[in-house]
Protein backbone atom coordinates (compact mmCIF):
# COMPACT_ATOMS: atom_id res chain seq x y z
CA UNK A 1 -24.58 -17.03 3.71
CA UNK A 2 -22.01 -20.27 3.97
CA UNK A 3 -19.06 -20.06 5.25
CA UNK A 4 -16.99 -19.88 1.97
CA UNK A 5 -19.41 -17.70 0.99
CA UNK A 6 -18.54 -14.67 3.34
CA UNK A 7 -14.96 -15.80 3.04
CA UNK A 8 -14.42 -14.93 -0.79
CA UNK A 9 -16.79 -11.26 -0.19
CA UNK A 10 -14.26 -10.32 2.64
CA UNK A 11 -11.36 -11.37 0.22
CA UNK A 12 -12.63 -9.28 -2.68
CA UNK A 13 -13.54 -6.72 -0.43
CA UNK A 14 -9.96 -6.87 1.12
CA UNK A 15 -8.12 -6.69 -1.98
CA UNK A 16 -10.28 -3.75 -3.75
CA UNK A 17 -9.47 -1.48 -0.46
CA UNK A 18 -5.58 -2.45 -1.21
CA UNK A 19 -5.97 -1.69 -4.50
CA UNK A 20 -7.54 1.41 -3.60
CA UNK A 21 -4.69 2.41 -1.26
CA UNK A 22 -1.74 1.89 -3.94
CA UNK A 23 -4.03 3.19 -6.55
CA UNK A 24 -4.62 6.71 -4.46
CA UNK A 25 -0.61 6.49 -3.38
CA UNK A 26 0.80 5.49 -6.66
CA UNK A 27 -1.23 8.15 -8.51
CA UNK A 28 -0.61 11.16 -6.03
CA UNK A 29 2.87 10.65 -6.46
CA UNK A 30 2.38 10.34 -9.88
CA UNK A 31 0.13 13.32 -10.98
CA UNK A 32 0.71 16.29 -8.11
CA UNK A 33 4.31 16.94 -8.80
CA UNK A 34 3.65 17.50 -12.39
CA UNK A 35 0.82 19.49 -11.65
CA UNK A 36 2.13 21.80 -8.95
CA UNK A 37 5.38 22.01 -9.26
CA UNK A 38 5.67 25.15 -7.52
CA UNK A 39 3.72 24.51 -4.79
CA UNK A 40 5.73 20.73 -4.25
CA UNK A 41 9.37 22.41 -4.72
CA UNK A 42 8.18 25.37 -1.56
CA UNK A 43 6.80 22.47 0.44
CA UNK A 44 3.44 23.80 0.30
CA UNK A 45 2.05 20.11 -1.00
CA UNK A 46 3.26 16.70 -0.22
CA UNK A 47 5.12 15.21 -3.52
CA UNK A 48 4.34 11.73 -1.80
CA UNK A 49 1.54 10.58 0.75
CA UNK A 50 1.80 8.09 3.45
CA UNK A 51 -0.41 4.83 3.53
CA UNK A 52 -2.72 6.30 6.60
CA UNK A 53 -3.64 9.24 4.09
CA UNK A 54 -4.14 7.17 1.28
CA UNK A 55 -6.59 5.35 3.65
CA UNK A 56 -8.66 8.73 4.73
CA UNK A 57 -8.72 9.82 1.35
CA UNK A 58 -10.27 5.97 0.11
CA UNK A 59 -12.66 6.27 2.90
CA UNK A 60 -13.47 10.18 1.96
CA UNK A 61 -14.19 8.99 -1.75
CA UNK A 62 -15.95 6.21 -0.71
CA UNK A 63 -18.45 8.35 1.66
CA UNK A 64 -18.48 10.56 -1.52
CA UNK A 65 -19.72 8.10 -3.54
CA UNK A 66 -22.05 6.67 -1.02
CA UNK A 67 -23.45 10.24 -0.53
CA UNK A 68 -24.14 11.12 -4.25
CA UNK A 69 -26.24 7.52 -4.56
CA UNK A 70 -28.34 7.71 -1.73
CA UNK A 71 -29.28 11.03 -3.51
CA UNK A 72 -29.42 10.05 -7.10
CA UNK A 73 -32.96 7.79 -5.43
């Protein structure tokens, strides 16, 4: 693989895990207060998320999705 090759894959790769985090963040904040309003007003679920959880819940769906190919062989 050339050099501008590898470049562009790490750039798309790059930019689909950012869009990942703000997708995961923007729709959290989005969907959980309407959902559980109850549970968001008593402080029993976060209304918003911070970036780091936004990242272990990308890399938990990821592994998710991962998981459920390597069995669908």
């Amino acid at each position: 693989m050339n050099k501008s090759k590898l470049f562009a894959v790490l750039t798309l790769g790059l930019g689909i895990v950012a869009l990942a985090f703000f997708l995961i963040k923007l729709l959290w904040a989005w969907t959980i207060p309407d959902l559980f309003p109850g549970a968001v007003k008593e402080g029993l679920v976060a209304a918003e998320i911070s970036w780091l959880t936004s990242f272990k819940l990308a890399l938990f769906f990821g592994l998710l999705t991962g998981a459920v190919k390597a069995n669908s062989k």
